[in-house]
Structures are given as structure tokens and as C-alpha cells.
Protein backbone atom coordinates (compact mmCIF):
# COMPACT_ATOMS: atom_id res chain seq x y z
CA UNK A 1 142.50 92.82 138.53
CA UNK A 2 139.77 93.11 135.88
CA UNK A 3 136.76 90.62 136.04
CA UNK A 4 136.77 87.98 132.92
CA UNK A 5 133.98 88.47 130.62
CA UNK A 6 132.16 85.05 130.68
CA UNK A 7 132.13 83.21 127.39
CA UNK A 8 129.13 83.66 125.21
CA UNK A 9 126.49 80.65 125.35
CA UNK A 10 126.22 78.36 122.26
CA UNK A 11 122.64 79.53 122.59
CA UNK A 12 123.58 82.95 121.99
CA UNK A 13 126.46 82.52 119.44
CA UNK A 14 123.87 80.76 117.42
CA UNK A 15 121.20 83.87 117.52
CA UNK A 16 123.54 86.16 116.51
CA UNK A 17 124.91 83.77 113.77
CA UNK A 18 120.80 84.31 112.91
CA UNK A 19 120.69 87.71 113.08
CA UNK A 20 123.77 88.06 110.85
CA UNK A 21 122.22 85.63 107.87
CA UNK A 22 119.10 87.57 107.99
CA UNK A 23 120.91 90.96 107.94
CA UNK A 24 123.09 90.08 105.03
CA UNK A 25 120.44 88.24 103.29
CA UNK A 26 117.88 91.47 103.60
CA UNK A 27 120.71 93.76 102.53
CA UNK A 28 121.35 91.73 99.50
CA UNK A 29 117.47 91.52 98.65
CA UNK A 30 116.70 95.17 99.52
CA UNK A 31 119.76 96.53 97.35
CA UNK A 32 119.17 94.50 94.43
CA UNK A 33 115.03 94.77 94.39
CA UNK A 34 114.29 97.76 96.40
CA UNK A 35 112.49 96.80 100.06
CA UNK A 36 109.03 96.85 98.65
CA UNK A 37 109.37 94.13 96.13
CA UNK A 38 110.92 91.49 98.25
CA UNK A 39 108.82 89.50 100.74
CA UNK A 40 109.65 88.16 104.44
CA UNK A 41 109.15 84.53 102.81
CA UNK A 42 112.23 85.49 100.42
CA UNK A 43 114.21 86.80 103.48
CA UNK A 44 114.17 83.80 104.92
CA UNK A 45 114.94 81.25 102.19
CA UNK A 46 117.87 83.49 101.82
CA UNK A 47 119.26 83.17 105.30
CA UNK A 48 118.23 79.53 105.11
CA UNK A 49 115.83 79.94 108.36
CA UNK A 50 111.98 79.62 108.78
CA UNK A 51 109.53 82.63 108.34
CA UNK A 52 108.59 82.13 111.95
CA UNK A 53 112.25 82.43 112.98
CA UNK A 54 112.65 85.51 111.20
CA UNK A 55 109.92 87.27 112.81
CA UNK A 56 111.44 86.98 115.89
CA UNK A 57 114.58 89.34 114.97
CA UNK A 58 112.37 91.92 113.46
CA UNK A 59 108.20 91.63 112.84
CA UNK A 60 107.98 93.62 109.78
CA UNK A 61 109.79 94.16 106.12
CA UNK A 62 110.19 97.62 108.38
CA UNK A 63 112.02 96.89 110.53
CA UNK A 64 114.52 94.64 108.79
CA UNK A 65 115.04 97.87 106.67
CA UNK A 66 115.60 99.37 109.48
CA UNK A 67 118.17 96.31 110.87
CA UNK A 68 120.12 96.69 107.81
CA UNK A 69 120.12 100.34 107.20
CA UNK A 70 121.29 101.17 110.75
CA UNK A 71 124.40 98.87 110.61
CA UNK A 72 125.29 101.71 107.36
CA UNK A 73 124.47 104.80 109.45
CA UNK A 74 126.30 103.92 111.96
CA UNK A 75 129.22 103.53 110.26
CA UNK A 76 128.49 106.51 108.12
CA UNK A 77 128.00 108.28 111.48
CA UNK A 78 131.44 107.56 113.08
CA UNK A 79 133.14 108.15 109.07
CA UNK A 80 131.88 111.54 109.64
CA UNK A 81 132.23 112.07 112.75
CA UNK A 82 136.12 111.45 112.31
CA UNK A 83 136.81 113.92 109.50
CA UNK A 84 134.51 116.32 111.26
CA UNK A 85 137.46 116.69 114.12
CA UNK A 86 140.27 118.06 111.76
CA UNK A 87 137.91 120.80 110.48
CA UNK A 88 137.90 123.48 111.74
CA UNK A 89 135.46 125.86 109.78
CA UNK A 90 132.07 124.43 111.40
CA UNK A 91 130.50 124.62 108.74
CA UNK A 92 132.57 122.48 106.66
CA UNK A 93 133.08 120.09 110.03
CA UNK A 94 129.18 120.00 110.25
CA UNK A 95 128.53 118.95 106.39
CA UNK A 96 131.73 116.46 106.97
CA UNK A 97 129.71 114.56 109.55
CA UNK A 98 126.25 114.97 106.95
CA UNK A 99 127.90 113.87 103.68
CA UNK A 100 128.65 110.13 104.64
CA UNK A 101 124.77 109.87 105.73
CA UNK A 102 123.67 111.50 103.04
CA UNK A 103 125.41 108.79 100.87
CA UNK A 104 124.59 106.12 102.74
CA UNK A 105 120.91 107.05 102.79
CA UNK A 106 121.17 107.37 98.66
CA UNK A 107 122.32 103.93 98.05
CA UNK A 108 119.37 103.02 97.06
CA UNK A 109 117.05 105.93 97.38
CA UNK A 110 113.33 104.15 97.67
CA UNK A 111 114.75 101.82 100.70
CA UNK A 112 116.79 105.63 102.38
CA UNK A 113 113.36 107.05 101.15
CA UNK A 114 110.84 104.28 103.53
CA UNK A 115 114.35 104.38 106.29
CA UNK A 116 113.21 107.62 106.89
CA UNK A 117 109.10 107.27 106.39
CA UNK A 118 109.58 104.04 109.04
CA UNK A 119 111.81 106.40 111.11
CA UNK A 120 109.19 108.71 111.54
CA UNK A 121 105.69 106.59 111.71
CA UNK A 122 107.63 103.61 113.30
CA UNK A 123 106.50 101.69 116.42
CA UNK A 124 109.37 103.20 118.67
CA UNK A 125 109.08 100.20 120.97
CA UNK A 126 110.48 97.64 118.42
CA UNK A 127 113.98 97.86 119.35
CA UNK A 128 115.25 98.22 115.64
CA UNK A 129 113.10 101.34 115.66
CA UNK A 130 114.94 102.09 118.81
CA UNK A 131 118.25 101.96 117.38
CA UNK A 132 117.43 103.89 114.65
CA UNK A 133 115.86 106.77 116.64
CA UNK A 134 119.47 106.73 119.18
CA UNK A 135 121.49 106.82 115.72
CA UNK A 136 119.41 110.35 114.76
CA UNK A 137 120.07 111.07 118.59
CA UNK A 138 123.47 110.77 118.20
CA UNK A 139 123.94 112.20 114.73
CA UNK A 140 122.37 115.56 116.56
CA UNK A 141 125.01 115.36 119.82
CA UNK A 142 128.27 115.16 116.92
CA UNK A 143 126.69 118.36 115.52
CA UNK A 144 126.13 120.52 118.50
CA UNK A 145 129.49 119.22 119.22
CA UNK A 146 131.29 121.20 116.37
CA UNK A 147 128.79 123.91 117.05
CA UNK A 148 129.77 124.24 120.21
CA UNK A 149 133.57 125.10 119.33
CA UNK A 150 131.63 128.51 118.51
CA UNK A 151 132.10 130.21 121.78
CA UNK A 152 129.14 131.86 121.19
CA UNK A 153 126.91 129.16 121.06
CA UNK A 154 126.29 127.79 124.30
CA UNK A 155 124.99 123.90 125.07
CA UNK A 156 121.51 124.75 124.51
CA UNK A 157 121.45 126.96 121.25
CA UNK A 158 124.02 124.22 119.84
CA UNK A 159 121.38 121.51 120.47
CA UNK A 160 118.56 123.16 118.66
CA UNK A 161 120.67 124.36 116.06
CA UNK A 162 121.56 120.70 115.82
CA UNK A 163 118.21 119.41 115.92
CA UNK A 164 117.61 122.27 112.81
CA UNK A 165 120.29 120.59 110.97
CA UNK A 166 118.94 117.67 111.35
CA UNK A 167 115.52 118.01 110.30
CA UNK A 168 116.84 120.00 107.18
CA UNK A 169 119.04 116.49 106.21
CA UNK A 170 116.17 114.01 106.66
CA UNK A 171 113.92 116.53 104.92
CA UNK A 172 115.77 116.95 101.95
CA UNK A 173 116.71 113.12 101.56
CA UNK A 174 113.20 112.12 102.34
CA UNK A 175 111.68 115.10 99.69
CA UNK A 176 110.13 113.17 96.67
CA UNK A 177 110.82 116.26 95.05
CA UNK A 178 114.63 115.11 95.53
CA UNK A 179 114.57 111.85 93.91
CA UNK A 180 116.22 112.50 90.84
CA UNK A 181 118.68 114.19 92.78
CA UNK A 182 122.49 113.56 93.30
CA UNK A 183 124.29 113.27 96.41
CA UNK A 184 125.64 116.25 95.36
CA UNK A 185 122.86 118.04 94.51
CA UNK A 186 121.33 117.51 97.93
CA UNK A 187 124.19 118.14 100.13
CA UNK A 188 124.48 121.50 98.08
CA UNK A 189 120.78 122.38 98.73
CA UNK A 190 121.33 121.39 103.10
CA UNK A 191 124.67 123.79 102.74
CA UNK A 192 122.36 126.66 102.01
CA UNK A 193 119.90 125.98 104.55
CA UNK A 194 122.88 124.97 107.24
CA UNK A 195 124.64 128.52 106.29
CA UNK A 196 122.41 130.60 107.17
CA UNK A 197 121.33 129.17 110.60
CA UNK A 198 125.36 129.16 111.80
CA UNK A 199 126.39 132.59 113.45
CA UNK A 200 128.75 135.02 111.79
């Protein structure tokens, strides 16, 4: 006989009622200003809390970017992860799991632009930081995965082929060179790169 989860404490209920204001009220902000002209102070007039409350779910503008843009990349994640299984040209199943992060990233390309800076020259102790670095984690395990159908390409060689793959997405949605750039456009330009690092 299973054990009964125990109920969730009003306490508890009533932080994640928080966290969900201040996620939906930074999303809104970001999207419709762009992270780096909203302020904390805005944030929380939004999700009707005080400043002080707020830094408690996340101590910087960075890492409420990174709270809101990691609920979309994980969803973008499993999207592609799905249509990746039915595919069975690796190529084509590897792009399938890079085109829904690709668009997610481009919905508004200055906050997927600082995503990625705060990715990289984050504090990887703040736990939204954390989050975001297990999503890149497991973003490289779903692409040695379809490399791995290869049987040529053993466990290792699919992992740093993955991790390849990976650095050639975040480059080229990161690139300021890019900006301009479609979704499109950029998946096109990681296709290249992807092609010619898949065996033959």
C-alpha cells in the first residue's frame, strides 16, 4: 500500500502562490519592456508583494529572468524532445529537439540574449541559476540520446558531440551578430555546423 503524500502547509501553498505572482508578473514586464528597462520595485507592485519579499524568491533582475525563462525552456525542452522520438534521421531528430529552444529563446531576443549572458557569468549557487544550468544539462543528455541510435557512436563520443551541439545553439542565439536574425535564419546556420559534426 503506497504511503499518502501529506497535505501541503498553508505556509507553503502561500509561497508558491508568491512565487507564481512574481513569475507571471516578471514575464509580463520582461516581454512587454525587455528585462533591462523594468525595475525589481515594478516587479513587485505587479505581483502586489513588497520589494523585500521579492528578493527572497530571486536576489537579482537576473535571476527572475532566469525564473521566468526556465519555466519556457523547459517546456520547449520536453516539445522537442517529443517530436525528436518519431524521427528517425538524427539529424532532423537532433534540430527537432533545438528548434522549440531556439524559439523560445527568440521571443524576445535582448531578455534570450542576457538568459544566456546570466547563464554563463551567473552565480551557480542561486538556485534559479541552478535550474537553468540542469535545463542545458538536460538539453545535452536528449541529444546524445538520438546520437546514440548511431551505432557507431558510443556513450562517450555522443556526449561530446552533444555538448558540440550545444555550444553551437547558445552561440549562435547569443551572437550579436545574430540579432536581426530569424528563427529561421539561425536554425539554418546551427544545421550547417550540426551536419558536419554527425558521422556519415
Amino acid at each position: 500500500m503506497p504511503l499518502a503524500t501529506p497535505p501541503v502547509g498553508r505556509r507553503e501553498r502561500n509561497k508558491q502562490v508568491k512565487l507564481e505572482r512574481i513569475t507571471a508578473a516578471a514575464r509580463e514586464l520582461f516581454t512587454e519592456h525587455g528585462v533591462d528597462d523594468v525595475t525589481t520595485q515594478q516587479i513587485a507592485e505587479k505581483a502586489d508583494i513588497g520589494t523585500g519579499t521579492l528578493f527572497l524568491y530571486a536576489k537579482t533582475k537576473g535571476e527572475l529572468l532566469l525564473l521566468v525563462q526556465n519555466s519556457g525552456y523547459a517546456d520547449a525542452l520536453e516539445e522537442g524532445k517529443a517530436a525528436a522520438e518519431s524521427i528517425p534521421d538524427a539529424l532532423d531528430a537532433v534540430m527537432a529537439i533545438i528548434r522549440p529552444v531556439v524559439e523560445c529563446n527568440r521571443i524576445q531576443i535582448d531578455n534570450g540574449r542576457t538568459y544566456l549572458r546570466e547563464l554563463v557569468f551567473g552565480d551557480p549557487e542561486e538556485p534559479h541559476h541552478h535550474d537553468a544550468l540542469t535545463l542545458t544539462i538536460q538539453t545535452e543528455e536528449a541529444i546524445a540520446a538520438v546520437l546514440r541510435r548511431d551505432d557507431r557512436t558510443g556513450p562517450p563520443d555522443a556526449a561530446a558531440l552533444a555538448h558540440i551541439v550545444s555550444a553551437i545553439m547558445f552561440l549562435s542565439m547569443a551572437a550579436t551578430a545574430n540579432i536581426a536574425r530569424t528563427v529561421e535564419d539561425i536554425l539554418r546556420e546551427i544545421r550547417d555546423q550540426v551536419r558536419v559534426l554527425l558521422p556519415r
